[in-house]
C-alpha atoms as a PDB file:
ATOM      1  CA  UNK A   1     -14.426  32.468  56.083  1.00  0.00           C
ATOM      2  CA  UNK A   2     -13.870  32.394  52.387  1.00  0.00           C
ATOM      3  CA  UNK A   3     -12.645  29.563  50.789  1.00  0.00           C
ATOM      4  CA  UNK A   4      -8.908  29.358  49.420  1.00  0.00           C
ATOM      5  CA  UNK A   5      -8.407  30.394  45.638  1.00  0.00           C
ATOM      6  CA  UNK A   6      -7.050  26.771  45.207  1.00  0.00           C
ATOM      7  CA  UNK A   7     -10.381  25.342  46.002  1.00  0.00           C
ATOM      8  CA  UNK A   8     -12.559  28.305  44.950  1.00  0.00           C
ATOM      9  CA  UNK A   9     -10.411  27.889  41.128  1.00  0.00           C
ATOM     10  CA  UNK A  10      -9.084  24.739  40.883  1.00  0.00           C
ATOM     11  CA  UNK A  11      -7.867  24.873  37.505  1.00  0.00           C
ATOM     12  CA  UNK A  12      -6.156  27.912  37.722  1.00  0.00           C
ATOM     13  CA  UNK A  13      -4.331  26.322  40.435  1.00  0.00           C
ATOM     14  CA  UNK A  14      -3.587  23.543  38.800  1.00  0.00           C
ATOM     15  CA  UNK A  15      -2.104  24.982  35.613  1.00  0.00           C
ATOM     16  CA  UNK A  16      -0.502  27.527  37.992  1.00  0.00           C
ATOM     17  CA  UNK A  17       1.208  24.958  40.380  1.00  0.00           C
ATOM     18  CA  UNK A  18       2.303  23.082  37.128  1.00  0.00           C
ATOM     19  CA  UNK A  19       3.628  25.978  35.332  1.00  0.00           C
ATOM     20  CA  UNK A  20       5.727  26.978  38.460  1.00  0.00           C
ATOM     21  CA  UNK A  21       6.855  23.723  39.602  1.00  0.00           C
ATOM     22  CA  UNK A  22       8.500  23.155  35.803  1.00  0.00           C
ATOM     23  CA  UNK A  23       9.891  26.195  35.675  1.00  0.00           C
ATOM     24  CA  UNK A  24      11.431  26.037  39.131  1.00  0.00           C
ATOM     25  CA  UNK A  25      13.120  23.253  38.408  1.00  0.00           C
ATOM     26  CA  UNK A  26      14.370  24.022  34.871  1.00  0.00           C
ATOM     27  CA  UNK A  27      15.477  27.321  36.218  1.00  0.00           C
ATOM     28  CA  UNK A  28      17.722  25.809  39.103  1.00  0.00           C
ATOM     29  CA  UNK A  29      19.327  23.429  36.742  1.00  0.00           C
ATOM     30  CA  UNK A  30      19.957  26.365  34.405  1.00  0.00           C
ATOM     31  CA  UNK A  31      21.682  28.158  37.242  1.00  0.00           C
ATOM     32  CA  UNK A  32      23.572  25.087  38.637  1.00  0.00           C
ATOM     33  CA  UNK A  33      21.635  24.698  41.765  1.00  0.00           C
ATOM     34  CA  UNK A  34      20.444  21.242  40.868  1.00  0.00           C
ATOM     35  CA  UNK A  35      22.713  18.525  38.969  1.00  0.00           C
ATOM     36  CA  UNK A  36      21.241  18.769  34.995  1.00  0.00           C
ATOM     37  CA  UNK A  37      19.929  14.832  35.607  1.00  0.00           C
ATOM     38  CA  UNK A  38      16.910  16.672  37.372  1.00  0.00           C
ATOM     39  CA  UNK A  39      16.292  18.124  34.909  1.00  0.00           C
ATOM     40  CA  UNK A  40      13.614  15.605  33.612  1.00  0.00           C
ATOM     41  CA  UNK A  41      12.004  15.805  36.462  1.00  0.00           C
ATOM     42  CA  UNK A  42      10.502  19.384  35.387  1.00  0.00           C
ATOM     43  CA  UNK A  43       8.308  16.528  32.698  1.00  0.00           C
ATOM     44  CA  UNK A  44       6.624  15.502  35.831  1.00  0.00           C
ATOM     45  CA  UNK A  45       5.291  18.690  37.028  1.00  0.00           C
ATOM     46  CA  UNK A  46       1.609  18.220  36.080  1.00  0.00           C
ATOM     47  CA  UNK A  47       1.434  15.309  37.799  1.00  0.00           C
ATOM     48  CA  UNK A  48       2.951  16.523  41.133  1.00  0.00           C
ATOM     49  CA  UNK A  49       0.737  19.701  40.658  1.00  0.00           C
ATOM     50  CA  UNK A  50      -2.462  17.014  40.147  1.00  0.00           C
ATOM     51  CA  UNK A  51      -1.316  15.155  43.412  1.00  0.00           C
ATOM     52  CA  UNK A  52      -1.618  18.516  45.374  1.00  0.00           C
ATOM     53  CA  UNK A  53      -4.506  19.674  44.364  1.00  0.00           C
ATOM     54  CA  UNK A  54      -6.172  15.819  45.095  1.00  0.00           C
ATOM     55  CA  UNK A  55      -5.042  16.717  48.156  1.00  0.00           C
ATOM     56  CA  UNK A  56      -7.013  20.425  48.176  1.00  0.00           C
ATOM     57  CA  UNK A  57      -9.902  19.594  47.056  1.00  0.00           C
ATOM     58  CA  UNK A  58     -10.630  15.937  48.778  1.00  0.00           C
ATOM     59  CA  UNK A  59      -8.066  15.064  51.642  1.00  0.00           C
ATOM     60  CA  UNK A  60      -6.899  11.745  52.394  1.00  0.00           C
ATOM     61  CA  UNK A  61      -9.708  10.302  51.298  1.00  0.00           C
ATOM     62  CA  UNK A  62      -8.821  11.795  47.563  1.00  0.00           C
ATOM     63  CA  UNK A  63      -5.552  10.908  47.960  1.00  0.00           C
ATOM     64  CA  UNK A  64      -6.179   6.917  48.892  1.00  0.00           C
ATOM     65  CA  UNK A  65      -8.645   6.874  46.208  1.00  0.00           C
ATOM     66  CA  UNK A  66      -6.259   8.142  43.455  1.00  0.00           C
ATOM     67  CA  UNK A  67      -2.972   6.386  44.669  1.00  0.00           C
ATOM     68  CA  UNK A  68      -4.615   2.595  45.386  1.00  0.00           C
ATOM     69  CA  UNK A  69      -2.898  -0.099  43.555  1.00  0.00           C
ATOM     70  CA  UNK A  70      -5.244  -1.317  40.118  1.00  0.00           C
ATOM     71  CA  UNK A  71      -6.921  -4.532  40.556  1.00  0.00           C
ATOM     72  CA  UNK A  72      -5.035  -7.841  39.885  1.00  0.00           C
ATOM     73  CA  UNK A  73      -5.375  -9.490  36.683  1.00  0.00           C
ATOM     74  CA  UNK A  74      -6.263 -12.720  36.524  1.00  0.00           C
ATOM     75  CA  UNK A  75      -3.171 -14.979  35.489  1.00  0.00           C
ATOM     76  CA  UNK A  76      -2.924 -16.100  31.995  1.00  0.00           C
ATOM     77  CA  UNK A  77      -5.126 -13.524  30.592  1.00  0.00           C
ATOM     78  CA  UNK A  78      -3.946 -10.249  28.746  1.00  0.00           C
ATOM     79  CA  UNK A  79      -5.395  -6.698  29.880  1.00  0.00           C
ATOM     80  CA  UNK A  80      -6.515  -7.032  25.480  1.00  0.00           C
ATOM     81  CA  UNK A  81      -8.438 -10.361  26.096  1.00  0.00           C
ATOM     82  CA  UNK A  82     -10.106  -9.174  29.072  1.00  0.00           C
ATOM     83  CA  UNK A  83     -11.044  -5.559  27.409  1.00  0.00           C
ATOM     84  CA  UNK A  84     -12.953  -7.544  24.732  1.00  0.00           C
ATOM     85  CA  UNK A  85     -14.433  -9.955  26.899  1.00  0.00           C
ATOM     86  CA  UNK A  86     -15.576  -6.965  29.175  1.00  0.00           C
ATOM     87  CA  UNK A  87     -16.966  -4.857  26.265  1.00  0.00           C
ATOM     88  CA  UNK A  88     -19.331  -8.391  25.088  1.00  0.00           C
END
């Protein structure tokens, strides 16, 4: 069995999914479908297209690995201080 063309071209896909997800969405506010405050939701296309094709191309596994919380500063220290005192 052949692979999908989401996993055999992933970019395409992506810019694909991206294109048609913000152009969905602009479109059905243009028509009155959706109220015009969704409207700015069409800016976040790219990354709902990036989330799905995570989810392609790795599984659950991709999807944990992309969506964990960042590590925990340590308290009283600025992400700035640490960058400098990581790059030493």
């Amino acid at each position: 069995m052949q692979p999908s063309f989401m996993r055999r071209y992933p970019v395409a896909s992506f810019y694909i999914l991206a294109l048609a997800l913000g152009t969905a969405i602009v479109y059905l506010v243009a028509q009155g479908i959706l109220p015009s405050s969704l409207a700015l939701v069409a800016a976040l296309s790219a990354s709902i297209a990036g989330i799905i094709m995570t989810a392609v191309e790795d599984g659950r596994a991709g999807l944990q690995l992309m969506l964990r919380p960042f590590p925990q500063m340590e308290k009283g220290r600025s992400p700035a201080i640490a960058s400098v005192g990581a790059a030493q």
